[in-house]
N, C-alpha and C. Protein backbone atom coordinates (compact mmCIF):
# COMPACT_ATOMS: atom_id res chain seq x y z
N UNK A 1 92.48 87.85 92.15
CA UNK A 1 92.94 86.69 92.89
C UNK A 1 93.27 87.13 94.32
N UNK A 2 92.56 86.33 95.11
CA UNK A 2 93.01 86.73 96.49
C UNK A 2 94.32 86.34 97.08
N UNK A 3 95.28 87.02 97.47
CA UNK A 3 96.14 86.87 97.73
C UNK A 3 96.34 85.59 99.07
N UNK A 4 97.12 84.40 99.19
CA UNK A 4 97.25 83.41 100.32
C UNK A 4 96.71 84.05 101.59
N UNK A 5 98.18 84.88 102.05
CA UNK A 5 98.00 85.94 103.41
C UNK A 5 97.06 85.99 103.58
N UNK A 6 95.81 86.88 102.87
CA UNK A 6 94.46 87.24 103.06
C UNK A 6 93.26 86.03 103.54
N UNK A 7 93.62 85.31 102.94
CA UNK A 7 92.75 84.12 102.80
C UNK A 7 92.65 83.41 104.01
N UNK A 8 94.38 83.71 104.67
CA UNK A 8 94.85 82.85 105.68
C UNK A 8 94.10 83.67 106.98
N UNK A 9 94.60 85.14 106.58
CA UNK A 9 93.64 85.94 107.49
C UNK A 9 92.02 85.75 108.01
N UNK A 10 91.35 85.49 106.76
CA UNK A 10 90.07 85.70 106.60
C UNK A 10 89.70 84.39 107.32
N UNK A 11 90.13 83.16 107.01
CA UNK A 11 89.78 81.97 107.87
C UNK A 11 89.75 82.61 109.15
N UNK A 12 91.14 82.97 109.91
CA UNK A 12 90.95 83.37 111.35
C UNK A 12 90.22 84.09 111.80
N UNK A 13 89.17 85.18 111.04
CA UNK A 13 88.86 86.41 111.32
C UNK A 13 87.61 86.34 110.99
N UNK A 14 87.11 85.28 109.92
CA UNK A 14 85.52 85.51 108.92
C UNK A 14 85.59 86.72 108.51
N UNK A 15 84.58 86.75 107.28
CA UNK A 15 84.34 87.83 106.16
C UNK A 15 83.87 89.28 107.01
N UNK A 16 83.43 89.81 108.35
CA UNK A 16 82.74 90.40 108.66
C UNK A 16 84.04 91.74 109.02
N UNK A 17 85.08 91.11 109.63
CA UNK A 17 86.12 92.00 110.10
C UNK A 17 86.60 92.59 108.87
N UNK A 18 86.80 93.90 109.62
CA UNK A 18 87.87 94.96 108.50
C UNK A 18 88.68 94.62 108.16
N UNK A 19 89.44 93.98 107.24
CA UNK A 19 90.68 94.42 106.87
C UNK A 19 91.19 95.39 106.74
N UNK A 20 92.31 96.21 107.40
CA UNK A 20 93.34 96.96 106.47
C UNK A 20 94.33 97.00 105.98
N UNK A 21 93.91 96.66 104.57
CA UNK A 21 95.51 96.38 104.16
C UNK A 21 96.63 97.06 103.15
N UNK A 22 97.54 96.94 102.38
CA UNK A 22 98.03 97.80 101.81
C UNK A 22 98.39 97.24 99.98
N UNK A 23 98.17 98.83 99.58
CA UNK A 23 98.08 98.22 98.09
C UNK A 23 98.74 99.21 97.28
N UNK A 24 98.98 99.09 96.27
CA UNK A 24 99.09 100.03 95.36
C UNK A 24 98.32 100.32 94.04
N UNK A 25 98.26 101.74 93.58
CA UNK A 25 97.77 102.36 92.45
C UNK A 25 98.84 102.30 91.67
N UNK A 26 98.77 101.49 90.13
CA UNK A 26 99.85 102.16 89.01
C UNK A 26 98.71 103.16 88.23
N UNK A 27 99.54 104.20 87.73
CA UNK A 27 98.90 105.26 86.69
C UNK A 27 99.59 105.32 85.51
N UNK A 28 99.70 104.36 84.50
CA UNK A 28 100.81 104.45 83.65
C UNK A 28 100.32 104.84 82.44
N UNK A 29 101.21 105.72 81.85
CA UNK A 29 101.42 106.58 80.84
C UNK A 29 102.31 105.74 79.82
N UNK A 30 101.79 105.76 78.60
CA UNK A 30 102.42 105.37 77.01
C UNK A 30 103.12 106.92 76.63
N UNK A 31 103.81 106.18 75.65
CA UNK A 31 104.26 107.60 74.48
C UNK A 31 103.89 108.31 74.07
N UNK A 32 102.26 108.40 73.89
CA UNK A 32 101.43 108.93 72.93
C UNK A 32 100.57 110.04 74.43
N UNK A 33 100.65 109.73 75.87
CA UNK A 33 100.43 110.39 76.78
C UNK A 33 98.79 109.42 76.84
N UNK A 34 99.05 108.88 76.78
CA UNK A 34 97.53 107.95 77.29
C UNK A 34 97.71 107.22 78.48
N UNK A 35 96.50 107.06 79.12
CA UNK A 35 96.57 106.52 80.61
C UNK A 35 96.41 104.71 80.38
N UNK A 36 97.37 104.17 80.90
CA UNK A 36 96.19 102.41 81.00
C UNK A 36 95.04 102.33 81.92
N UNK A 37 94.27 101.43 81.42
CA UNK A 37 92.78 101.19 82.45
C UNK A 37 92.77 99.80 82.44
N UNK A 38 92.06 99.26 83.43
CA UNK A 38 91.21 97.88 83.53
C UNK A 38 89.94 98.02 83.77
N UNK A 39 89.42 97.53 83.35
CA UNK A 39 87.79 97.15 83.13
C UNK A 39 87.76 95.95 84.05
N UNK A 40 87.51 95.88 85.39
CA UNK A 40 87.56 94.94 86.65
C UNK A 40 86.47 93.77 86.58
N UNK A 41 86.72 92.99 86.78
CA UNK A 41 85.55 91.83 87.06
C UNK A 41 84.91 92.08 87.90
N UNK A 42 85.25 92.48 89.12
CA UNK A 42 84.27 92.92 90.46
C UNK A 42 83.44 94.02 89.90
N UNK A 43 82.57 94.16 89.84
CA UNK A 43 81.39 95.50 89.21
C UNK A 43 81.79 95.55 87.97
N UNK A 44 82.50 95.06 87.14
CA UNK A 44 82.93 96.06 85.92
C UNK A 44 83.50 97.03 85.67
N UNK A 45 83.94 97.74 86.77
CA UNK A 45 84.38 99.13 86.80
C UNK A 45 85.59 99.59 86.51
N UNK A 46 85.88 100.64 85.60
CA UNK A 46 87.62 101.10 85.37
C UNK A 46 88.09 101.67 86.32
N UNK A 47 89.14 101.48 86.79
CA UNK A 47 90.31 101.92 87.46
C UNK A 47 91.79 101.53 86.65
N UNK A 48 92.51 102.27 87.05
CA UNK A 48 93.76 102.28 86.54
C UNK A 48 94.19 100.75 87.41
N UNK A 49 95.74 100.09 87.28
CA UNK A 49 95.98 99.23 87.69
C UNK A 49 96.02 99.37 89.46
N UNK A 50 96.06 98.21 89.61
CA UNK A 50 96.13 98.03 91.19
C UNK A 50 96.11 97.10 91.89
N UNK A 51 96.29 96.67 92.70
CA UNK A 51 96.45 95.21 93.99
C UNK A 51 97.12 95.49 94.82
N UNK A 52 96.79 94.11 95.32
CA UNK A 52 97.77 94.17 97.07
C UNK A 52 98.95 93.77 97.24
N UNK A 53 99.70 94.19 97.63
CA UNK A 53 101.14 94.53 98.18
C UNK A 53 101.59 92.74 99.29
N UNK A 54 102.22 91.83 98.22
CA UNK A 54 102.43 90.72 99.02
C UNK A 54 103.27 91.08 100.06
N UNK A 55 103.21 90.39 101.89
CA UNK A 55 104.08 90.61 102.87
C UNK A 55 105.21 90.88 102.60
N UNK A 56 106.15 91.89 103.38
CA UNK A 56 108.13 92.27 103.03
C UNK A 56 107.72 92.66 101.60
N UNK A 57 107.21 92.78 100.36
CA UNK A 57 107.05 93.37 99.17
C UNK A 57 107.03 95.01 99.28
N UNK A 58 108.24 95.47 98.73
CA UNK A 58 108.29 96.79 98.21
C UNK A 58 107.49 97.10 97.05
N UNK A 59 107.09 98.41 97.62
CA UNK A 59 105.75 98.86 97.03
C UNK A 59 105.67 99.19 95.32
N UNK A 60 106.89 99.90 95.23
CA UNK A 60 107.17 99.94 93.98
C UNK A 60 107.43 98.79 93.17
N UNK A 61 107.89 98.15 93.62
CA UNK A 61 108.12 96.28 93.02
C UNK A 61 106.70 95.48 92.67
N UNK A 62 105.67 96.06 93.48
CA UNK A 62 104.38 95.61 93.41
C UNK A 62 103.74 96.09 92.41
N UNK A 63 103.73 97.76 92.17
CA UNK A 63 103.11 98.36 90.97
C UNK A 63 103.70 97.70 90.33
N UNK A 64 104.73 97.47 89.84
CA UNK A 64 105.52 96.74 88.45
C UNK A 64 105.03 95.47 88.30
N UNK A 65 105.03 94.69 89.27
CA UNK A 65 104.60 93.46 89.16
C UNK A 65 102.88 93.65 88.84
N UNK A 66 101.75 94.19 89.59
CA UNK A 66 100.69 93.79 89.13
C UNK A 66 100.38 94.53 87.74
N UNK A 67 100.99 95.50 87.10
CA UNK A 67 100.75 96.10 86.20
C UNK A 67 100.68 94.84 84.94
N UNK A 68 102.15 94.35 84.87
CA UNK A 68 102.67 92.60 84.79
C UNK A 68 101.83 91.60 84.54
N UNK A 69 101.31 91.71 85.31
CA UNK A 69 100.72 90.17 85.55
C UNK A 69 99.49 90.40 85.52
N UNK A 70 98.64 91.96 85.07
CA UNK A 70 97.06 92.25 84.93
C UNK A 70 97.08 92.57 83.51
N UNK A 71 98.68 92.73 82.34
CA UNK A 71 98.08 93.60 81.54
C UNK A 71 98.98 93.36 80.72
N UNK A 72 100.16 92.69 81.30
CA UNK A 72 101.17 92.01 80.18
C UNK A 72 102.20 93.55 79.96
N UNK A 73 101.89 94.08 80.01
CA UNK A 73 102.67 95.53 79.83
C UNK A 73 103.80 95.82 80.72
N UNK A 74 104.91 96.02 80.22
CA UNK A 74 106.02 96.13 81.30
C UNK A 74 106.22 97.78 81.69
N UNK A 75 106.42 98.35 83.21
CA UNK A 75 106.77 99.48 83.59
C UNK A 75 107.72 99.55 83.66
N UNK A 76 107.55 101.25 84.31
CA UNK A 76 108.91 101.39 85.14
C UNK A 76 108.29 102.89 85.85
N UNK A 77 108.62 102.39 87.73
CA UNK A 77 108.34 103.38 88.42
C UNK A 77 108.65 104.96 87.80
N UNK A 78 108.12 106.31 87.84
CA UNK A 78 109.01 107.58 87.66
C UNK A 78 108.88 108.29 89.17
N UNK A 79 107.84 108.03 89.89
CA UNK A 79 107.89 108.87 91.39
C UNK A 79 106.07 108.07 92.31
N UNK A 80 106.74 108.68 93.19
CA UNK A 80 105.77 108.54 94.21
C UNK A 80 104.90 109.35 93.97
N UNK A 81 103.56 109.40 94.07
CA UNK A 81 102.36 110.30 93.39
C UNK A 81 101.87 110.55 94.52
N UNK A 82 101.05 109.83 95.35
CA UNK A 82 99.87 109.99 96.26
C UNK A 82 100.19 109.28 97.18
N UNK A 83 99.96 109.02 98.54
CA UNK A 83 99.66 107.89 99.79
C UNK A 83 97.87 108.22 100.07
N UNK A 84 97.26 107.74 100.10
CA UNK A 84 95.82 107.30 99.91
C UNK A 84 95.13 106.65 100.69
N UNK A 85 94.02 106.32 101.55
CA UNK A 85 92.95 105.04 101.68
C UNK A 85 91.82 104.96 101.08
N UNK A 86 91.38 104.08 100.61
CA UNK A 86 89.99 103.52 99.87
C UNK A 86 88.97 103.76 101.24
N UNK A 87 87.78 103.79 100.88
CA UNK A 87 86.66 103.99 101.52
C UNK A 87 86.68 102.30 101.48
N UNK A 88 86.10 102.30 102.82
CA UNK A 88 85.83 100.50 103.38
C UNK A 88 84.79 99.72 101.93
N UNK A 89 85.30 99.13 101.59
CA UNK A 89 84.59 97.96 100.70
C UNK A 89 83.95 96.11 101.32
N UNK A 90 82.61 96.21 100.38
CA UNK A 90 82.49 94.77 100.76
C UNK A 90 82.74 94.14 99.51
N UNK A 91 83.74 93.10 99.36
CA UNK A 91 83.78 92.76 98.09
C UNK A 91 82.53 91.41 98.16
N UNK A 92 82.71 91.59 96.40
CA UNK A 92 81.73 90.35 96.23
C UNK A 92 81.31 88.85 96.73
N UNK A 93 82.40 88.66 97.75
CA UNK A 93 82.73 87.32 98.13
C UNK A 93 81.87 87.90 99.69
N UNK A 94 81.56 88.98 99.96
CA UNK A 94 81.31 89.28 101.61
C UNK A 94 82.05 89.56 102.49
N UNK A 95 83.41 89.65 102.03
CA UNK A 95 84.93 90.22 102.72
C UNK A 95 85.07 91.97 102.74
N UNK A 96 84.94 92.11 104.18
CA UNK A 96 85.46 93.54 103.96
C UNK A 96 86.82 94.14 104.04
N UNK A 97 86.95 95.16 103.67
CA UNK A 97 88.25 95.78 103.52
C UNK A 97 88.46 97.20 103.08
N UNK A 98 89.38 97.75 103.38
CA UNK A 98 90.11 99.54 103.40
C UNK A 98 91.51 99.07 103.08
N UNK A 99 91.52 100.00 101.76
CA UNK A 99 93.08 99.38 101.60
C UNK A 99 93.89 100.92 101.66
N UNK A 100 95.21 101.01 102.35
CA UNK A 100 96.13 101.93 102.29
C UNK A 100 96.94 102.08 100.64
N UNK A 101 96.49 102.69 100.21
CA UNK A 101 96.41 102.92 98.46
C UNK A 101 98.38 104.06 98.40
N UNK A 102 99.11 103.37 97.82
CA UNK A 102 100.25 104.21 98.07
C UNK A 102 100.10 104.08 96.17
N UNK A 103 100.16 105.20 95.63
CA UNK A 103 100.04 105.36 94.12
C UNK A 103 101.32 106.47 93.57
N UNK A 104 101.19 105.73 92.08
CA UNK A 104 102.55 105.77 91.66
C UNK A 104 102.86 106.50 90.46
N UNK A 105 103.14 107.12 89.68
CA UNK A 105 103.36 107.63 88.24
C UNK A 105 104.45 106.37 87.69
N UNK A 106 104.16 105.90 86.74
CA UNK A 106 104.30 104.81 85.78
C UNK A 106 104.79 105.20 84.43
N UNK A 107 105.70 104.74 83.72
CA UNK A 107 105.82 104.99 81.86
C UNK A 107 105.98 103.12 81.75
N UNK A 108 105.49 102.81 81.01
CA UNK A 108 105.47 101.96 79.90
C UNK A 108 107.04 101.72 79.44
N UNK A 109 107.76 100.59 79.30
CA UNK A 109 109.13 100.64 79.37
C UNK A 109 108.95 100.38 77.36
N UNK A 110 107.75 99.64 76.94
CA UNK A 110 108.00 100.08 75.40
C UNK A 110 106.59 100.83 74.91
N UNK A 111 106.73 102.03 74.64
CA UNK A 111 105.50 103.04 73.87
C UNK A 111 104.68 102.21 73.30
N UNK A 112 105.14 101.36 72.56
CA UNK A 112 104.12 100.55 71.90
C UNK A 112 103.22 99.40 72.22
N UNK A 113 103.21 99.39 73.43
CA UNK A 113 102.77 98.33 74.19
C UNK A 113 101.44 98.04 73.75
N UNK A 114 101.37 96.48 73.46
CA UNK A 114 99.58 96.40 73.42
C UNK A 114 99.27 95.37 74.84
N UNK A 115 98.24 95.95 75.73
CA UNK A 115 97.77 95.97 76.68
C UNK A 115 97.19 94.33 76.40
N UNK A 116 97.10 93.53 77.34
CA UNK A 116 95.80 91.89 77.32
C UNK A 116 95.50 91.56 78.23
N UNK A 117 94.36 91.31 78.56
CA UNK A 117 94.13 90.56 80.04
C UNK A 117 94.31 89.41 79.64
N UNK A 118 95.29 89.23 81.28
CA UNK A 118 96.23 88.23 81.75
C UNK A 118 95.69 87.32 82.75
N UNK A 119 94.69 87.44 83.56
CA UNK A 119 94.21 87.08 84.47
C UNK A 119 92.64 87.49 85.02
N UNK A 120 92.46 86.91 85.99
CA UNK A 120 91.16 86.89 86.09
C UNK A 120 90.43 88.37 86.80
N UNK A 121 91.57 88.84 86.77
CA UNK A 121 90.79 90.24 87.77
C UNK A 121 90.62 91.20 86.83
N UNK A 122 90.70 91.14 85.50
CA UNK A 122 89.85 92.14 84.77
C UNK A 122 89.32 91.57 83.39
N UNK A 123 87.90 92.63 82.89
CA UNK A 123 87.70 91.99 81.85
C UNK A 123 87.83 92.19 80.30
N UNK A 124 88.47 93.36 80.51
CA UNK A 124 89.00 94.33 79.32
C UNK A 124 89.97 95.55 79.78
N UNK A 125 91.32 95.80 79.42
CA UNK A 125 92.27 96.65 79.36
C UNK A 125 92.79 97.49 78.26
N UNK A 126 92.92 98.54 78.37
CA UNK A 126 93.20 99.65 77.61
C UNK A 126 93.90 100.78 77.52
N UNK A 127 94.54 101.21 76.52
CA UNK A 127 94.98 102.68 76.83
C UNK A 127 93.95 104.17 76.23
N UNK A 128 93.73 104.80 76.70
CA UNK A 128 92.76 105.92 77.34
C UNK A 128 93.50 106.91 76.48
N UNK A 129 93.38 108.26 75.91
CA UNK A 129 93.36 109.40 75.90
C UNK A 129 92.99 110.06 77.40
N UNK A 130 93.18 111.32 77.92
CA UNK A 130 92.83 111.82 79.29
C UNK A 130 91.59 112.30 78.92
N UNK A 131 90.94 112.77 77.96
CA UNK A 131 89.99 113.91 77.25
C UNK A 131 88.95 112.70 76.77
N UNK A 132 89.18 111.08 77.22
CA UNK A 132 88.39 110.16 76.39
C UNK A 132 88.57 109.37 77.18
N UNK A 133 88.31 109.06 78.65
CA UNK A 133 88.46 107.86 79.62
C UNK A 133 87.22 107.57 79.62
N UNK A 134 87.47 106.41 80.09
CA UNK A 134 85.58 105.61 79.73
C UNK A 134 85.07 106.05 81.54
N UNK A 135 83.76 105.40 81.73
CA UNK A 135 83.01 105.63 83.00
C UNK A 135 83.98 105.25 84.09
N UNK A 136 84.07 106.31 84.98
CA UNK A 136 84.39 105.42 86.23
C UNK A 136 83.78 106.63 87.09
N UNK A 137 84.53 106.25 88.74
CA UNK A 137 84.42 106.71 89.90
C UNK A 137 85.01 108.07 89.89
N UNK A 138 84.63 109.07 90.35
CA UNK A 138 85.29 110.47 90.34
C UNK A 138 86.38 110.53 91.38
N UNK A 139 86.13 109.24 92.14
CA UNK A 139 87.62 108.71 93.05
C UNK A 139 88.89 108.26 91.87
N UNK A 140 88.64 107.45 91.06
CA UNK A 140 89.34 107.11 90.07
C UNK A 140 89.74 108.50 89.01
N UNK A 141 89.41 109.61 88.71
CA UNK A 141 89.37 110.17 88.34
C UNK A 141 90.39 110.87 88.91
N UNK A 142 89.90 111.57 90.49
CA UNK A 142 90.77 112.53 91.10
C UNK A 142 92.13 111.71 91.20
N UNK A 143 92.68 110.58 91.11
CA UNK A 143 93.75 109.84 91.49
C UNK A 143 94.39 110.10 90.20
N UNK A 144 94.20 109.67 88.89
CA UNK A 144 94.48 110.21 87.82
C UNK A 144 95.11 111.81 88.06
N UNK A 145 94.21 112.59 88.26
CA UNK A 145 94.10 114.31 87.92
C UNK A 145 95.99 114.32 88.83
N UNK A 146 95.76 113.59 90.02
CA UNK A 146 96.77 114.07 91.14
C UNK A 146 98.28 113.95 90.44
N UNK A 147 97.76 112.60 89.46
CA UNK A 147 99.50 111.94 89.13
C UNK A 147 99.24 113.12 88.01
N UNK A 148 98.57 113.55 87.23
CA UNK A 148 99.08 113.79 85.87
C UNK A 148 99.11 115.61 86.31
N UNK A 149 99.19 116.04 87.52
CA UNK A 149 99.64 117.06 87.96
C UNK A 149 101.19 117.45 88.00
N UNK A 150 101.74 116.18 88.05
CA UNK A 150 103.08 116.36 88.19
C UNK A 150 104.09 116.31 89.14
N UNK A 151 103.24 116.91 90.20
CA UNK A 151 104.31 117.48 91.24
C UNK A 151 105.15 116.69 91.55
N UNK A 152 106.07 117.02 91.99
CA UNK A 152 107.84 116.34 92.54
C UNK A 152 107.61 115.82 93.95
N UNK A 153 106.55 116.55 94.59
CA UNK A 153 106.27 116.15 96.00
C UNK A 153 104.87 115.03 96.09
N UNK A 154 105.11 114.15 96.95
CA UNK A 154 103.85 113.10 96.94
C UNK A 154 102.45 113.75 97.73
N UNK A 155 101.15 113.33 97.06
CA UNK A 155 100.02 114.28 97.58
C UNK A 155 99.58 113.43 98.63
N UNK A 156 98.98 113.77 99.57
CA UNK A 156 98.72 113.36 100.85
C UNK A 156 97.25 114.23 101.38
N UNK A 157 96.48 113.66 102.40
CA UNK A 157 95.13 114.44 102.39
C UNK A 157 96.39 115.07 103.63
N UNK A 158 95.80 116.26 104.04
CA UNK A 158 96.04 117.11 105.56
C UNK A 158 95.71 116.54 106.68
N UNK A 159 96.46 116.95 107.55
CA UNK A 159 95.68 116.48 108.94
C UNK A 159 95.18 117.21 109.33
N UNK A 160 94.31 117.10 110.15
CA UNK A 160 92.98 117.72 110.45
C UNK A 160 93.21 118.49 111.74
């Protein structure tokens, strides 16, 4: 679902201009140490949860919320993982966009959670084994690898 803001943007701007905007990655972990996924309507493709960050919305409030409202599954932040950008996308509608990807390490507030799509932005959700994730992007992948590294400190590319 495209967010109002955007929409409101995109009138002023047409589909051709960049967006950059800001979003978040959830990476959330069950009891059993399994990852959640969505199976996306746009291409089909798995990625862990994710969306855009409504205006004044704290970021962490956002992972919680779209995790929420994509998957029925309730979180709860544990740390800051990554700060990120997506490689420029054209989505299916002809809108482009680069989103500032701030990603998160996630637990599941009950282990037993069964996962449902809730809405229209995916078409199947799941929890994963790490040793048994279905197809995706080796971008999706390395974002995974980063959170389930652990570190206490958030990963960031270098400056150059």
């Amino acid at each position: 679902m495209i967010p109002d803001f955007v929409s409101d943007l995109r009138t002023a701007v047409g589909p051709d201009v960049l967006l950059w905007l800001p979003g978040v990655v959830a990476v959330v972990r069950d009891g059993q140490g399994r990852v959640l996924l969505q199976r996306r309507s746009a291409g089909g493709v798995w990625t862990p949860l994710s969306g855009i960050l409504e205006p004044g919305e704290d970021p962490a409030v956002a992972a919680v919320r779209e995790v929420g409202e994509e998957t029925g599954v309730q979180v709860v932040v544990e740390r800051l993982a990554a700060v990120t950008n997506s490689p420029p996308v054209r989505h299916g509608n002809g809108d482009r966009a680069q989103y500032l990807e701030v990603v998160f390490a996630c637990r599941s507030v009950d282990p037993d959670s069964v996962p449902r799509v809730c809405d229209d932005e995916s078409v199947e959700v799941g929890w994963f084994p790490l040793d048994a994730l279905p197809p995706m992007s080796g971008r999706m992948r390395e974002i995974i690898a980063v959170v389930e590294k652990g570190e206490s400190a958030a990963w960031f590319a270098p400056a150059p």
